[in-house]
N, C-alpha and C. Protein backbone atom coordinates (compact mmCIF):
# COMPACT_ATOMS: atom_id res chain seq x y z
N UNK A 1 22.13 -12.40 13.44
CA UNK A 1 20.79 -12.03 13.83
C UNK A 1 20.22 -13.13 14.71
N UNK A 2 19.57 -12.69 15.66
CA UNK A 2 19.18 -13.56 16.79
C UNK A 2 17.73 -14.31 16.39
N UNK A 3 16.91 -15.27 16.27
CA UNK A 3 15.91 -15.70 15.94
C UNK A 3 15.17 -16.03 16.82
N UNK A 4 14.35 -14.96 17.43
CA UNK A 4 13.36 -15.27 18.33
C UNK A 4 12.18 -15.35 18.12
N UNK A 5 11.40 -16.98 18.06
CA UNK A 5 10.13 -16.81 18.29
C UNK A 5 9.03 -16.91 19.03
N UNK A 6 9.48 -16.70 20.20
CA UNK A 6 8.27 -16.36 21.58
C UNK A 6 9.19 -15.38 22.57
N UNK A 7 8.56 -14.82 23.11
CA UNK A 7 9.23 -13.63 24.07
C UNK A 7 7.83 -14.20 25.35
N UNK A 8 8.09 -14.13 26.23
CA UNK A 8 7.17 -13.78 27.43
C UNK A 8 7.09 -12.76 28.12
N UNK A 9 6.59 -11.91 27.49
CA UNK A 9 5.72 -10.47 28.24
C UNK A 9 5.02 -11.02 29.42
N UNK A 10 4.33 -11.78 29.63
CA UNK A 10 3.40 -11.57 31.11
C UNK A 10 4.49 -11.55 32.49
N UNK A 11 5.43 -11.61 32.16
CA UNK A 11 6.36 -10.73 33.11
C UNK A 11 6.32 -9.33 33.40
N UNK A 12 5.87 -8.71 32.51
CA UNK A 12 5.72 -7.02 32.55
C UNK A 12 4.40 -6.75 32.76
N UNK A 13 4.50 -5.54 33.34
CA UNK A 13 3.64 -4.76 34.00
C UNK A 13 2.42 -4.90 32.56
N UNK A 14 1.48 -4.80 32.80
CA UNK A 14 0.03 -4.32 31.65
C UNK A 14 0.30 -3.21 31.16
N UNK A 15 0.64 -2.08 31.62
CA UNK A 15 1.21 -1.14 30.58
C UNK A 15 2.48 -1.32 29.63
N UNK A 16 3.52 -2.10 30.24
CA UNK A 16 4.23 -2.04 29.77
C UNK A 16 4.12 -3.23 28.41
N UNK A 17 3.46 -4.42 28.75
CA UNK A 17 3.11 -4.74 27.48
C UNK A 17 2.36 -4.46 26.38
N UNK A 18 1.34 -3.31 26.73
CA UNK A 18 0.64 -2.72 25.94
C UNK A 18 2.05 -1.71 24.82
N UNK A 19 2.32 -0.98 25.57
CA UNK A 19 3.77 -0.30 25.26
C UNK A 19 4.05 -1.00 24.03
N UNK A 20 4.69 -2.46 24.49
CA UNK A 20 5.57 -3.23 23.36
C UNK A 20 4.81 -3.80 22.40
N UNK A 21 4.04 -3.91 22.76
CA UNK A 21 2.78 -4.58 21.38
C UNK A 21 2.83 -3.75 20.44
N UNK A 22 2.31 -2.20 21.03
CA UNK A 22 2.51 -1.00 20.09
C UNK A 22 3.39 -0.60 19.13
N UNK A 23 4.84 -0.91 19.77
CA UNK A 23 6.01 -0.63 19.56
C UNK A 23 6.12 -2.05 18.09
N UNK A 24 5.81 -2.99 18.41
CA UNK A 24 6.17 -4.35 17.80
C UNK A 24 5.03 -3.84 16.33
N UNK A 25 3.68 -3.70 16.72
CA UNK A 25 3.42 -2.99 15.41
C UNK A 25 3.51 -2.25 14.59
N UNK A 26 4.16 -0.91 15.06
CA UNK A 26 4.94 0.14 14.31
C UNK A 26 6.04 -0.37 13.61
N UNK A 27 7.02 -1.65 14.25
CA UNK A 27 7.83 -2.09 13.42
C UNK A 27 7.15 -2.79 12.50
N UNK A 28 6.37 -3.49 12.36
CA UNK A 28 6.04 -4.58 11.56
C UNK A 28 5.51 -3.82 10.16
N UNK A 29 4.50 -2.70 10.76
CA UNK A 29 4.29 -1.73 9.54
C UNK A 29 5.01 -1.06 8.62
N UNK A 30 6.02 -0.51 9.78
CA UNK A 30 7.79 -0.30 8.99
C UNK A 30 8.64 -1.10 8.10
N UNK A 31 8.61 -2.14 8.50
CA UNK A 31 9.57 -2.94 8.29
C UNK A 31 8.97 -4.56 7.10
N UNK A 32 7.51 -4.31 7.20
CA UNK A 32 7.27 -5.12 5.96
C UNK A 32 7.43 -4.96 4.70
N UNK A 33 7.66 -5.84 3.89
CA UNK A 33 7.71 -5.25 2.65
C UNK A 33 6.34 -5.39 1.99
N UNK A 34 6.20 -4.47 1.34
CA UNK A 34 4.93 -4.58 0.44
C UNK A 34 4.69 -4.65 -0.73
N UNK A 35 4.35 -5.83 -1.39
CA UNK A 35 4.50 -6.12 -3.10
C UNK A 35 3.66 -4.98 -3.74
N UNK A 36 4.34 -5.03 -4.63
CA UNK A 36 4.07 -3.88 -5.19
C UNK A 36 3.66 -4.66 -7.05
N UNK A 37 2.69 -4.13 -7.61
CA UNK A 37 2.17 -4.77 -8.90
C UNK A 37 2.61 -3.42 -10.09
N UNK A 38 4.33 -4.17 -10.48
CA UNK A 38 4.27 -3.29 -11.18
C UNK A 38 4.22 -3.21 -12.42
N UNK A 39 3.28 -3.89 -12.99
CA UNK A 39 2.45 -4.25 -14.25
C UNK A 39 1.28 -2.67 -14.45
N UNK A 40 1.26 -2.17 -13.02
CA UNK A 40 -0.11 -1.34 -13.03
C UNK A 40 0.71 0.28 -13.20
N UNK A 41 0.06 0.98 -14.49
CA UNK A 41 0.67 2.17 -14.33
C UNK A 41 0.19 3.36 -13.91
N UNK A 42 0.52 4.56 -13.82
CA UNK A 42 -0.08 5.69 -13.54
C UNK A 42 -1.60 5.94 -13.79
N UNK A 43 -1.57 5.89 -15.08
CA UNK A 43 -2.94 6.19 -15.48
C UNK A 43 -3.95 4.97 -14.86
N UNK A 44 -3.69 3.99 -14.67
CA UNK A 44 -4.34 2.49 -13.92
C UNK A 44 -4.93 3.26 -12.53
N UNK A 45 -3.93 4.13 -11.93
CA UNK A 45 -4.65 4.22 -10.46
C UNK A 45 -4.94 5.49 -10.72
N UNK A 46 -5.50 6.39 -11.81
CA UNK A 46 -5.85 7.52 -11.64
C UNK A 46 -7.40 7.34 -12.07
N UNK A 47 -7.71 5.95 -13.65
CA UNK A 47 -8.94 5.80 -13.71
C UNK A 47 -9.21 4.47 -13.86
N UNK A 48 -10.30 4.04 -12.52
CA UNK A 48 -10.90 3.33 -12.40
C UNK A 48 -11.02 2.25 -13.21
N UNK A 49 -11.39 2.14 -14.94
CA UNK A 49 -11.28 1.17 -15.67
C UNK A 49 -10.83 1.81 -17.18
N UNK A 50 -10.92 1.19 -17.66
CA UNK A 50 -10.20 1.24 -18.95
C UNK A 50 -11.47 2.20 -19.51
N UNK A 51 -11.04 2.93 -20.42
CA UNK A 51 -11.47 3.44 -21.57
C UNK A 51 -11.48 3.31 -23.15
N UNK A 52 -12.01 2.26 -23.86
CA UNK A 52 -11.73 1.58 -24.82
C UNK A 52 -13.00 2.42 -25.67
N UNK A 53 -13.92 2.69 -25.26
CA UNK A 53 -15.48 3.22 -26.06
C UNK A 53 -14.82 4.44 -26.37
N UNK A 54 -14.33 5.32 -26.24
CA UNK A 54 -13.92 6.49 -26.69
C UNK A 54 -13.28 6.86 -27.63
N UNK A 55 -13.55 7.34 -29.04
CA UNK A 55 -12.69 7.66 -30.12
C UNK A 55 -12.62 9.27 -29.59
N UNK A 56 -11.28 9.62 -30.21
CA UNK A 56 -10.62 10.62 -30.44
C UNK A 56 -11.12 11.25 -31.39
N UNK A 57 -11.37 12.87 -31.69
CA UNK A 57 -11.44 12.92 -32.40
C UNK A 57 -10.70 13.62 -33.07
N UNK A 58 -10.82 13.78 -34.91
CA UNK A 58 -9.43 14.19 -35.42
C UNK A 58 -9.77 15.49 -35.21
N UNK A 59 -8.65 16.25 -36.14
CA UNK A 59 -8.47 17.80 -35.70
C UNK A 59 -9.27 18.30 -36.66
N UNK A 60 -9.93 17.85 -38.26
CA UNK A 60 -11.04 18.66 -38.70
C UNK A 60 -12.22 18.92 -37.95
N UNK A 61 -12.73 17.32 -37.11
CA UNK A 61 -13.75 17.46 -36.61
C UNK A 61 -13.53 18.27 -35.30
N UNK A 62 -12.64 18.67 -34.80
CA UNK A 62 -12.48 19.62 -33.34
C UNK A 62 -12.51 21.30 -34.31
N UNK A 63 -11.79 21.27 -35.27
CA UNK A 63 -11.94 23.03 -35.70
C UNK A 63 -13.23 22.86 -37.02
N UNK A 64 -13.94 22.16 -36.56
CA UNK A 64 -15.32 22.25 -37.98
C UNK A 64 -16.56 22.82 -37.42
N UNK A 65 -16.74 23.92 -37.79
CA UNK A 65 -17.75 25.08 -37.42
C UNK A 65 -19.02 25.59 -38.08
C-alpha cells in the first residue's frame, strides 16, 4: 500500500478538484470505521432513559374487577 500524504490538486482544473474532494469524501464516509458502543442494547435506543419507577403489575391485580 502506497502512503500518501499530500497530493497537489491545484494542477487540475476547479471542477475537477471539486470532483475529487467529493469523491475523497464518499470514500472517507465509506471506508471509516465507526465505533460502535456495544454495551448499549436494543431497548437503550428504542427508550430514551431507563424505566426504573414502574412496577408491574401482577396478574390478580390485571384480572381484579
Amino acid at each position: 500500500m502506497i502512503n500518501v500524504t499530500q497530493l497537489d490538486i491545484s494542477i487540475l482544473p476547479e471542477n475537477a478538484q471539486i470532483k475529487l474532494y467529493d469523491f475523497y469524501l464518499f470514500l472517507k464516509q465509506r471506508y471509516t470505521k465507526v465505533e460502535t458502543n456495544h454495551k448499549t442494547s436494543k431497548i437503550d435506543a428504542i427508550f430514551p432513559r431507563k424505566l426504573s419507577n414502574i412496577t408491574p403489575f401482577t396478574r390478580d391485580e390485571i384480572y381484579e374487577q
